[in-house]
Every structure is written in structure tokens, then in C-alpha cells.
N, C-alpha and C. Protein backbone atom coordinates (compact mmCIF):
# COMPACT_ATOMS: atom_id res chain seq x y z
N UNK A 1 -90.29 29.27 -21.03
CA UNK A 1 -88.89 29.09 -21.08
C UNK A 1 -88.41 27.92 -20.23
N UNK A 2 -89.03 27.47 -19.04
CA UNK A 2 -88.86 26.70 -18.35
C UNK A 2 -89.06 25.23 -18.91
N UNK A 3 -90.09 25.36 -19.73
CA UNK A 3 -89.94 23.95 -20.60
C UNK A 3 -89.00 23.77 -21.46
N UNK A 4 -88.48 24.73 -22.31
CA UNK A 4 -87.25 24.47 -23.64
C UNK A 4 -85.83 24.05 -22.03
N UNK A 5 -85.92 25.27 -21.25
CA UNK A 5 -84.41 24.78 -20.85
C UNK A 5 -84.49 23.29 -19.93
N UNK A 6 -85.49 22.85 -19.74
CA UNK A 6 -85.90 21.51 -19.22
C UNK A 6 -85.18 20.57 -20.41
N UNK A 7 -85.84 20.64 -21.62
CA UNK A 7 -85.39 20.14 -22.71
C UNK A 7 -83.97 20.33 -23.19
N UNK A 8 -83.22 21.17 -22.81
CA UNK A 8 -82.03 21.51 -23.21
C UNK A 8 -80.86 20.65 -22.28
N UNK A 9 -81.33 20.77 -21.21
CA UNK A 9 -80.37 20.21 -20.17
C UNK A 9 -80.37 18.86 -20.18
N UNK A 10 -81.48 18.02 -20.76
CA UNK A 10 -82.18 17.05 -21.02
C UNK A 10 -81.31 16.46 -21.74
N UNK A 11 -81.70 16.94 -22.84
CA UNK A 11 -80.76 16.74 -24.25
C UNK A 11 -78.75 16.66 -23.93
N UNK A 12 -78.50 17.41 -23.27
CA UNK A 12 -77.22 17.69 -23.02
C UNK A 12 -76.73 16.67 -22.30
N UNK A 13 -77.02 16.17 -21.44
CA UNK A 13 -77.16 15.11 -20.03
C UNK A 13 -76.89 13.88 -20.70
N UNK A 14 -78.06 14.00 -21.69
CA UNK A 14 -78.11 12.35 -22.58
C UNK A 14 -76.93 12.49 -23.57
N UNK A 15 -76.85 13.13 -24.43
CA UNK A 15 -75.37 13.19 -25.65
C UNK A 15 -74.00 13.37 -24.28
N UNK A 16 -73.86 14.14 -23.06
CA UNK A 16 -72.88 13.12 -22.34
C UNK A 16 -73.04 11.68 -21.87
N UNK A 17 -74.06 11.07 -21.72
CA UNK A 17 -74.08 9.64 -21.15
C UNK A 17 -73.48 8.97 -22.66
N UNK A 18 -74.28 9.42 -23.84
CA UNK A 18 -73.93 8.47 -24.92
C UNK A 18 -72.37 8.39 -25.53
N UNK A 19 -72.11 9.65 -25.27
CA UNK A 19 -70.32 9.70 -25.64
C UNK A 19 -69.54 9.65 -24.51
N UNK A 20 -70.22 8.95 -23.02
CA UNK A 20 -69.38 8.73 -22.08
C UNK A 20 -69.03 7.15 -22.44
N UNK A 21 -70.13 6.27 -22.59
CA UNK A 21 -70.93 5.02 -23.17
C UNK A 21 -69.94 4.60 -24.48
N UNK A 22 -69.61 5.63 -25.35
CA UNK A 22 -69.29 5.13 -26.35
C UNK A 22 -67.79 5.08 -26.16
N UNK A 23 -66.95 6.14 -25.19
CA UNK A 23 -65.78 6.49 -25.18
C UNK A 23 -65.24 5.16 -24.49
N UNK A 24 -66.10 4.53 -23.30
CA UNK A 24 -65.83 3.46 -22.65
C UNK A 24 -66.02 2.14 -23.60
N UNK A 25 -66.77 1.91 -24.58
CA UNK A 25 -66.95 0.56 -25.35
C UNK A 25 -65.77 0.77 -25.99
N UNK A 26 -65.01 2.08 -26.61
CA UNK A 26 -64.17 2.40 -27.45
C UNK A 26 -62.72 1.34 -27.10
N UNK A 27 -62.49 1.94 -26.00
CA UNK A 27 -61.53 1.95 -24.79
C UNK A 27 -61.62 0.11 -24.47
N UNK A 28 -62.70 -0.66 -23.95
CA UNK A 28 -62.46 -1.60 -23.86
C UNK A 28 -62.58 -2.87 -25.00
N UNK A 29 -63.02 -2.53 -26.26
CA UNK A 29 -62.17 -3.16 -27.39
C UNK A 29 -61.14 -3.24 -27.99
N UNK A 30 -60.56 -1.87 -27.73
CA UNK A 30 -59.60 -1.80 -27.72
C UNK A 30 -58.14 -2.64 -27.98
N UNK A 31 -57.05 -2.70 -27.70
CA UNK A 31 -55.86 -3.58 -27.49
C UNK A 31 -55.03 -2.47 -27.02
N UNK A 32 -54.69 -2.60 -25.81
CA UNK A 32 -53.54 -1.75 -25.72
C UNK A 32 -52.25 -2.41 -25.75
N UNK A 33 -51.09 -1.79 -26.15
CA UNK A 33 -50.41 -2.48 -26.22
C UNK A 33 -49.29 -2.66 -25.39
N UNK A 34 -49.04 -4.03 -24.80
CA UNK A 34 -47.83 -3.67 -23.30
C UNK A 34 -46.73 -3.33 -23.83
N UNK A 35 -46.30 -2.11 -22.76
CA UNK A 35 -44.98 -1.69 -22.41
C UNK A 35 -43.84 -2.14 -22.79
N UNK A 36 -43.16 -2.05 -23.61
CA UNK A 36 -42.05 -3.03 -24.26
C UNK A 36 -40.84 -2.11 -23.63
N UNK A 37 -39.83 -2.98 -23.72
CA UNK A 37 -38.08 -2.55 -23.17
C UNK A 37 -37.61 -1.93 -24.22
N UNK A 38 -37.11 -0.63 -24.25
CA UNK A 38 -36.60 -0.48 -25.06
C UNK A 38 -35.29 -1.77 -26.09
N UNK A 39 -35.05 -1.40 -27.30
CA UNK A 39 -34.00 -2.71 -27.53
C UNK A 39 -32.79 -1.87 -27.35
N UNK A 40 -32.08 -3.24 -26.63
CA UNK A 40 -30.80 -3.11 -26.19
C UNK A 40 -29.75 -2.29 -27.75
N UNK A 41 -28.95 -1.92 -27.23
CA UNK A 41 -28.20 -0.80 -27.96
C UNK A 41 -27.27 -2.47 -28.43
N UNK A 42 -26.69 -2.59 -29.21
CA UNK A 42 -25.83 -3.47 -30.33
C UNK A 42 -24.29 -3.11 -29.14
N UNK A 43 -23.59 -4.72 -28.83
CA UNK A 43 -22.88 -4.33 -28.11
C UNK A 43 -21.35 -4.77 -28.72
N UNK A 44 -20.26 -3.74 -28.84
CA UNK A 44 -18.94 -4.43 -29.50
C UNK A 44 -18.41 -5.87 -29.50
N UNK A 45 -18.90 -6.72 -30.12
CA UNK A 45 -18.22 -8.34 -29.98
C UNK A 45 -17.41 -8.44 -31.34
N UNK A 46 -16.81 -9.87 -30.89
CA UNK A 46 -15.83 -9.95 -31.27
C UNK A 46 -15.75 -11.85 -31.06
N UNK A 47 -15.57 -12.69 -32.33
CA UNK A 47 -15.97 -13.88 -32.14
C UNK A 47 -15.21 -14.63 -30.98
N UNK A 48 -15.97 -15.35 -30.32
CA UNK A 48 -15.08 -16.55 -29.29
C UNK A 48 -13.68 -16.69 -29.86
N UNK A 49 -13.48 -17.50 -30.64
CA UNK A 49 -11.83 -17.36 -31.07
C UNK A 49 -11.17 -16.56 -31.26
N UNK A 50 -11.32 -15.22 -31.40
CA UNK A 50 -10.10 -14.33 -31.06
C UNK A 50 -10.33 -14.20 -30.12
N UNK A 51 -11.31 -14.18 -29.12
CA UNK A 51 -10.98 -13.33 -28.04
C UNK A 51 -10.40 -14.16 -26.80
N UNK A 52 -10.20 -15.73 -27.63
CA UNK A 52 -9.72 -17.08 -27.05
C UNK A 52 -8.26 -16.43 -26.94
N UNK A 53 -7.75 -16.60 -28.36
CA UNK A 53 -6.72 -15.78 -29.00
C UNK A 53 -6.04 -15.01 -28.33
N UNK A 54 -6.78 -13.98 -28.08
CA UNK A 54 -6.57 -12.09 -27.50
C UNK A 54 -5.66 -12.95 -26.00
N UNK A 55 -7.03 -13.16 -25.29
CA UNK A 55 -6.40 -13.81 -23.84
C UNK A 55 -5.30 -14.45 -23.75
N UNK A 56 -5.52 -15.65 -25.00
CA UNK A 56 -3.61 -16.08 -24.29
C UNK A 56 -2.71 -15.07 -24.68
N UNK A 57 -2.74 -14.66 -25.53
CA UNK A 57 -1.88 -13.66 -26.27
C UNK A 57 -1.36 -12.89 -24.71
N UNK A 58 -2.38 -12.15 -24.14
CA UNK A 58 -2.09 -11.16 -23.14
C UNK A 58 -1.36 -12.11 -22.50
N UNK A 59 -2.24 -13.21 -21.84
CA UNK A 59 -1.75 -14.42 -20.45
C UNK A 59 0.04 -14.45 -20.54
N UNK A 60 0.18 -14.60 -22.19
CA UNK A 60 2.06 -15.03 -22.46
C UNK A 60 2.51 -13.50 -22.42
N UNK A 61 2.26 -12.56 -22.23
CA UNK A 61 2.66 -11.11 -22.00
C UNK A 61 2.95 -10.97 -20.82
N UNK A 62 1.72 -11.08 -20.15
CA UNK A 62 2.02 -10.97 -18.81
C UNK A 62 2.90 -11.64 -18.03
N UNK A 63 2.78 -13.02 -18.35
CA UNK A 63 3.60 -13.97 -17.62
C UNK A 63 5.07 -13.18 -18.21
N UNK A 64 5.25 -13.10 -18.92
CA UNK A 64 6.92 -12.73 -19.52
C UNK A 64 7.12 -11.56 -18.11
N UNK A 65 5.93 -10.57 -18.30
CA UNK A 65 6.48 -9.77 -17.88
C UNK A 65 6.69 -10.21 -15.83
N UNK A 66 6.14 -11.10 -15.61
CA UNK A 66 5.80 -11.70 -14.37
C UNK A 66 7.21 -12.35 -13.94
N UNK A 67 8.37 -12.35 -15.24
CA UNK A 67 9.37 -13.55 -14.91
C UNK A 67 10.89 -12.55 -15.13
N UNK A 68 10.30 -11.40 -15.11
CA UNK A 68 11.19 -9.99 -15.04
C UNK A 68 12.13 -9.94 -14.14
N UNK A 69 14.07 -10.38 -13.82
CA UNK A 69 14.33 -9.95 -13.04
C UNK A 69 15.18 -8.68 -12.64
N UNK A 70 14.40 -7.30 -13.57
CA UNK A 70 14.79 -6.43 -13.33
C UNK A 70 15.02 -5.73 -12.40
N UNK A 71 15.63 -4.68 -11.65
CA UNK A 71 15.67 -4.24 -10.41
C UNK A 71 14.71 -2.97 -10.69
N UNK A 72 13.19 -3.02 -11.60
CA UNK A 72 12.15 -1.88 -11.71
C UNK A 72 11.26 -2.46 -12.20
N UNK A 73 10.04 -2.45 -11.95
CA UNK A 73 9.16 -3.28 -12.51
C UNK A 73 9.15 -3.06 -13.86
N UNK A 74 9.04 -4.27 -15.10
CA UNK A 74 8.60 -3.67 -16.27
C UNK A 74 7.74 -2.70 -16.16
N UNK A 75 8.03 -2.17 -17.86
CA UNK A 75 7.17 -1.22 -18.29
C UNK A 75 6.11 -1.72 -19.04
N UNK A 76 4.92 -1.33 -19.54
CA UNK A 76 3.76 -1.75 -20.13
C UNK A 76 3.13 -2.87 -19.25
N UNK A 77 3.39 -3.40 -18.25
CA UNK A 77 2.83 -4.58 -17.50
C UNK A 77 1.55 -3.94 -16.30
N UNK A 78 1.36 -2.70 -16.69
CA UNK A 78 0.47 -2.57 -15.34
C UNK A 78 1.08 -2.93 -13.91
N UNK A 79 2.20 -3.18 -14.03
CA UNK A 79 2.56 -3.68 -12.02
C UNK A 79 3.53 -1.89 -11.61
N UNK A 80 2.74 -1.97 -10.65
CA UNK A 80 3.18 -0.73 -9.39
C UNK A 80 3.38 -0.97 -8.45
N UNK A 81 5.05 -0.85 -7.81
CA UNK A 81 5.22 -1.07 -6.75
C UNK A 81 5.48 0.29 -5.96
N UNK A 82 4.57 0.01 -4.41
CA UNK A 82 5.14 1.49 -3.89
C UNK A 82 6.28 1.31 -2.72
N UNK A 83 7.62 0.63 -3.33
CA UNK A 83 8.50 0.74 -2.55
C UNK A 83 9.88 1.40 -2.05
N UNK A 84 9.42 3.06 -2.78
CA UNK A 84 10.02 4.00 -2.71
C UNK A 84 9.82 4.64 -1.47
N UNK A 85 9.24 4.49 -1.01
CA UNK A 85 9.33 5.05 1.08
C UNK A 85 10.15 4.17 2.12
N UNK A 86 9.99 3.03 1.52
CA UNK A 86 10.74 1.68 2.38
C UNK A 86 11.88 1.06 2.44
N UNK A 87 12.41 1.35 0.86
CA UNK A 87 13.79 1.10 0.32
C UNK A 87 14.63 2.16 -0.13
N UNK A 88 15.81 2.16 0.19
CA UNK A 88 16.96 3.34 -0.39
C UNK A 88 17.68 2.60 -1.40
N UNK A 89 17.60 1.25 -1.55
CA UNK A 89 18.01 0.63 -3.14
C UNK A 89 17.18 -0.50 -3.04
N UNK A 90 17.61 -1.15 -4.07
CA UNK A 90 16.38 -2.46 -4.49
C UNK A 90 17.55 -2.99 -4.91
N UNK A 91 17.48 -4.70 -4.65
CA UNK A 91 18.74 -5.77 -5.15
C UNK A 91 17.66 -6.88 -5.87
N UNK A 92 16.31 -6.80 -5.39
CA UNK A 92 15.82 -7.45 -6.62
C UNK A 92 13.99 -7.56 -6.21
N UNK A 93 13.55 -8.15 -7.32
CA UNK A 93 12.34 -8.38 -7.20
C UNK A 93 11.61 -9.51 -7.71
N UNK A 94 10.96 -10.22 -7.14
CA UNK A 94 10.29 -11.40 -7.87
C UNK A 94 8.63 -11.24 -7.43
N UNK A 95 7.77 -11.87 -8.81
CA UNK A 95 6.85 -11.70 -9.11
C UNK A 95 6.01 -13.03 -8.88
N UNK A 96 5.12 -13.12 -8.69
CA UNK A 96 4.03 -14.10 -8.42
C UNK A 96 2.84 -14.07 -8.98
N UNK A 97 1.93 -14.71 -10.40
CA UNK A 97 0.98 -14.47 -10.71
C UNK A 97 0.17 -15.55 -10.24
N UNK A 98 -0.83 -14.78 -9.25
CA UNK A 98 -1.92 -15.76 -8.49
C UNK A 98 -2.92 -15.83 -9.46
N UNK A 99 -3.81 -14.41 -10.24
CA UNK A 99 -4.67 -14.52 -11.33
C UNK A 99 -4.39 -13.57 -11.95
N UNK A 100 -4.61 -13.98 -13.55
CA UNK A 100 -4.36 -13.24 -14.53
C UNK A 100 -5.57 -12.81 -14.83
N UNK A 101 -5.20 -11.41 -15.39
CA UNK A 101 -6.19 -10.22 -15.49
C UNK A 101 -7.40 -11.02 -16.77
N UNK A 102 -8.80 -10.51 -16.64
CA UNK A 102 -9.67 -11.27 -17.48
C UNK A 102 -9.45 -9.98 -18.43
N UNK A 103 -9.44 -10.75 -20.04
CA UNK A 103 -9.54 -9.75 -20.73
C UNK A 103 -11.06 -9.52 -21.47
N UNK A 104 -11.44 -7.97 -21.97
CA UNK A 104 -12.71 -7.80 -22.69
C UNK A 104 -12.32 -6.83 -23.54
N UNK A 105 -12.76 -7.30 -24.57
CA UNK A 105 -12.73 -6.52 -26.00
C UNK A 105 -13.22 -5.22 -26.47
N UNK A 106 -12.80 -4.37 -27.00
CA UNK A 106 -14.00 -3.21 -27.14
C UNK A 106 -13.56 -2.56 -28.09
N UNK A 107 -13.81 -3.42 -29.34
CA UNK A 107 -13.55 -2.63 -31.22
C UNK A 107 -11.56 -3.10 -31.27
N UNK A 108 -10.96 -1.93 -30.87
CA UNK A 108 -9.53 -1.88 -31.28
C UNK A 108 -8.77 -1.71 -30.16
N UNK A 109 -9.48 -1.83 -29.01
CA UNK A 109 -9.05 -1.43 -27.71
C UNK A 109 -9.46 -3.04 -26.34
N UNK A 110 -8.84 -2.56 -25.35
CA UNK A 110 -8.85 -3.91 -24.56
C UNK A 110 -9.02 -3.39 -22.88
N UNK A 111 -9.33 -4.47 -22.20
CA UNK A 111 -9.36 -4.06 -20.95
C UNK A 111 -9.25 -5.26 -19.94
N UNK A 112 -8.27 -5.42 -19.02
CA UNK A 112 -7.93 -6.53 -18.06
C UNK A 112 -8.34 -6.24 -16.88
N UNK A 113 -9.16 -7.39 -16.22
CA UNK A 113 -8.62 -6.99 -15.25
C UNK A 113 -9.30 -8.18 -14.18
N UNK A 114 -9.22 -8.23 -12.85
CA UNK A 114 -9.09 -9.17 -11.85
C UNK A 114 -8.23 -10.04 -11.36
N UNK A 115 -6.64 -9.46 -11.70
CA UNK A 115 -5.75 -9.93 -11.45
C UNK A 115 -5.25 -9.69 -10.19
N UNK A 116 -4.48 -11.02 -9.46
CA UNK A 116 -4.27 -10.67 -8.56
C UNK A 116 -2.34 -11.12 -8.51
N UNK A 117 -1.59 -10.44 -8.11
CA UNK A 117 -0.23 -10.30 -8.68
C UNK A 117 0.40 -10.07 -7.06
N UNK A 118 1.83 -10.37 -6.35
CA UNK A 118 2.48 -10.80 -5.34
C UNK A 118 3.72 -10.35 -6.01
N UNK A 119 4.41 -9.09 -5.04
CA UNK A 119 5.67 -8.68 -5.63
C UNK A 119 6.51 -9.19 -4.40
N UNK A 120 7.68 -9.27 -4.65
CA UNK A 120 8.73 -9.73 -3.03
C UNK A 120 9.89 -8.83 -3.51
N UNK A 121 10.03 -7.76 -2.81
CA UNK A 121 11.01 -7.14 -3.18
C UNK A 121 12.65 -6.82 -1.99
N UNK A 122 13.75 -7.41 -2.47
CA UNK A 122 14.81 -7.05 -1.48
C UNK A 122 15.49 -5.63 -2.27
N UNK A 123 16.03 -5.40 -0.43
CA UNK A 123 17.50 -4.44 -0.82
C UNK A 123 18.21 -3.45 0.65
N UNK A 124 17.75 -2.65 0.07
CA UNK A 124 18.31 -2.14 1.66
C UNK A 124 17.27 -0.76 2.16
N UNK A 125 17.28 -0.78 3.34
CA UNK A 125 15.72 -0.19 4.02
C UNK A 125 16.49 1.03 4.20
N UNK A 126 15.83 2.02 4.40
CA UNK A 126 15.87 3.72 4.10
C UNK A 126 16.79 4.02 5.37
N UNK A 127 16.80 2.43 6.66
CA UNK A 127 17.72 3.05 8.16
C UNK A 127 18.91 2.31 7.57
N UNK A 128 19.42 1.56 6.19
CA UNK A 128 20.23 1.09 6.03
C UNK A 128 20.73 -0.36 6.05
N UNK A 129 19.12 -0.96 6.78
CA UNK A 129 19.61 -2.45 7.22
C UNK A 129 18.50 -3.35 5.91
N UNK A 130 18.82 -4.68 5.84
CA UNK A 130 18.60 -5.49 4.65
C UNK A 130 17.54 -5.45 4.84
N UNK A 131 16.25 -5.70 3.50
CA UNK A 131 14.72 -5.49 4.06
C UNK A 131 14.53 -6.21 3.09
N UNK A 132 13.32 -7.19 3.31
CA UNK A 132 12.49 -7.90 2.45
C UNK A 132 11.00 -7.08 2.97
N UNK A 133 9.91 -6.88 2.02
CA UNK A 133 9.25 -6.44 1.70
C UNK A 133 8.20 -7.38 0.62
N UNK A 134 6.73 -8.04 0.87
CA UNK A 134 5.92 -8.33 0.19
C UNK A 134 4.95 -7.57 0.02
N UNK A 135 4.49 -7.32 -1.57
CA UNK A 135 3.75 -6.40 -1.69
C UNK A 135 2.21 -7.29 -2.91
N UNK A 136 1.30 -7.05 -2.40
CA UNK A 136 0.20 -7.87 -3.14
C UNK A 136 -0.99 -6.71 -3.65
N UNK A 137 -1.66 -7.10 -4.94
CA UNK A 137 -2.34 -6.22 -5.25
C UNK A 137 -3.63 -7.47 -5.82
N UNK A 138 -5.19 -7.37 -5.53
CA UNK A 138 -5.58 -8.04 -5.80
C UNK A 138 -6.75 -7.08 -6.79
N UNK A 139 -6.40 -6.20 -7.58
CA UNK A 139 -6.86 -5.57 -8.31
C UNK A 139 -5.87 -5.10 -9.92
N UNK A 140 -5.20 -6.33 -10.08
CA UNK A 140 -3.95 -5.77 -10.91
C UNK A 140 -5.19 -5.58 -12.16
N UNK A 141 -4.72 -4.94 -13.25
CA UNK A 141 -5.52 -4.22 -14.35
C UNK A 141 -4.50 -4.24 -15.83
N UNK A 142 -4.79 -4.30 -16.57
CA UNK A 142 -4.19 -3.17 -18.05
C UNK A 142 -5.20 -3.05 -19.03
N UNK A 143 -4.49 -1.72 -19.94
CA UNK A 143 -5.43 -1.60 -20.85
C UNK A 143 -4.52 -1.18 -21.96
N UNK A 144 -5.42 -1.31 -23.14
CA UNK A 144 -4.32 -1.21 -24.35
C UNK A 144 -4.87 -1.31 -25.90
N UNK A 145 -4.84 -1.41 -26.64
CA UNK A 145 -4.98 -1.31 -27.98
C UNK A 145 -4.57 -2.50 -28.70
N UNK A 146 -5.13 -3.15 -29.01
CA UNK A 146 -5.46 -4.81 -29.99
C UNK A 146 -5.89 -4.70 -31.28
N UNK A 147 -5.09 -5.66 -32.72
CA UNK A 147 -4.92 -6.06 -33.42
C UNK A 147 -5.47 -7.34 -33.71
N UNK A 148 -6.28 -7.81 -33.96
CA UNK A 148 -6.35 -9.24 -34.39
C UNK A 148 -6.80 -9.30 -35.69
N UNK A 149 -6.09 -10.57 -36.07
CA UNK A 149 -6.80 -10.50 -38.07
C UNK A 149 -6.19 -12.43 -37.99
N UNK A 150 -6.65 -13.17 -39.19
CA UNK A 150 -6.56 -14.36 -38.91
C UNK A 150 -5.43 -14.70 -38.53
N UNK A 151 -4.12 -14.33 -38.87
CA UNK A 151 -2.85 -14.63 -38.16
C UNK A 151 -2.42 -14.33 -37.01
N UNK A 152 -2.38 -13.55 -36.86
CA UNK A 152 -2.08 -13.24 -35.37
C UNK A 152 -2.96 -11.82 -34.52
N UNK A 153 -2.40 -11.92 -33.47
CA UNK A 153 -3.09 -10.89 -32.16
C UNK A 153 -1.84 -9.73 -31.66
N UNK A 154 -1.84 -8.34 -32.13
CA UNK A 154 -0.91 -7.68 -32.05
C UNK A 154 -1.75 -6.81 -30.29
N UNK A 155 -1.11 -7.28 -29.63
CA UNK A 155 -1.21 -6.00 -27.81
C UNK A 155 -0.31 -5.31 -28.23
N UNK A 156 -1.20 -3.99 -27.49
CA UNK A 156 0.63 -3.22 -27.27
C UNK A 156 -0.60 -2.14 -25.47
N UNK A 157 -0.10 -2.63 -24.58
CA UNK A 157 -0.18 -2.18 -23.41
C UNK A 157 0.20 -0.88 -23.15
N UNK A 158 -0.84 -0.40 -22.70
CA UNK A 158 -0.40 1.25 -22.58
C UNK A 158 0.47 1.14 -21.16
């Protein structure tokens, strides 16, 4: 018995070397293939000229609304003033656009922003005496819902 299991273990030893042998020649002819990036997901654009378009479109919005001399900030303009702790009336306000908000497109919708906007607001201070008040925001923003087709660029600012 000592001779067959001599032979057995024998045998066994060698069919692992040969399919260790073969698994490795397998392996280095191989090609593996490198790691690829997944592909980028398809991203909402919208050609250079409208979105040339879009921008001034907003730029002449904003500015309108920048040349406001209402005694409340427009509405739809994104500007917030917090000068309801400081003032017991307001006699006026003027606006300053240092930078206008960058706009980016996204299907039917819009988004501004890196604006930096300078409010100066008079009237009379909460103890009663005349107050000027400058107020600066270097994060002004809007967002809103866009129209464009070859004629024109319809905003409407939430």
C-alpha cells in the first residue's frame, strides 16, 4: 500500500504544479483590461448664444431692477434688505451693482449667482433721529424659470 499511496500523492502534487503552471501562463497572456471612468452622465446645455442671450436678458432685469426708487426693494430681484430693526420709516433707497449675478442654465430653469449688490438706505432710525444706513451683500443670487426660442428670452424670477 505504501507504494500505490507513494504514487498517488505523486500523481496529485504533479496535476497541481501543471494547473498551477497553466493557470499562471493563462493569466499572463492574458490582457487585462484598465480600469476605465465611468462615462460622465450627459449634462443640460444649451448653445453659447442663448445663453449669451439668457445673460443679458437677466443683466437688463436686474439693472432695471437696480435703478428702483421705490421706498421697498423690488419684487422678483432677489435683493433683501434687513433694515427693519434700524429704521421706523424708510425715505429712500439706492442701489449699486458692483457684479452681476453669473447666470447657468438648467433645461427650463436658471440660476444666478456671484453678485455682489450695495444698498444705501435713508429715513428715520427706530430713536427717531435721521439715519443713513449701507448695506452690501456679496452673495446676491436669483433663480427662476427661462424661455428661450429664436426670438426672444422670456425670465420670470421667482
Amino acid at each position: 500500500m505504501r507504494r500505490r499511496s507513494g504514487w498517488i500523492i505523486g500523481g496529485t502534487v504533479a496535476a497541481v504544479v501543471v494547473a498551477g503552471g497553466a493557470t499562471a501562463l493563462v493569466w499572463q497572456s492574458s490582457t487585462i483590461p484598465a480600469p476605465s471612468s465611468p462615462a460622465p452622465a450627459p449634462v443640460a446645455t444649451t448653445p453659447a448664444p442663448a445663453a449669451e442671450r439668457a445673460q443679458e436678458k437677466l443683466d437688463a432685469l436686474l439693472t432695471t431692477c437696480a435703478e428702483s426708487t421705490a421706498l421697498a426693494p423690488p419684487e422678483h430681484c432677489g435683493i433683501v434688505i434687513p433694515w427693519g430693526t434700524e429704521f421706523a420709516g424708510v425715505t429712500g433707497i439706492r442701489y449699486r451693482v458692483e457684479t452681476l449675478p453669473v447666470l447657468t442654465l438648467d433645461g427650463d430653469s436658471f440660476t444666478a449667482t456671484g453678485g455682489v449688490l450695495v444698498a444705501t438706505v435713508s429715513g428715520t432710525g427706530q430713536d427717531g433721529a435721521t439715519r443713513t444706513e449701507t448695506y452690501r451683500t456679496e452673495n446676491w443670487a436669483v433663480r427662476g424659470d427661462i424661455a428661450i426660442t429664436d426670438d426672444e428670452v422670456d425670465i420670470d424670477i421667482w
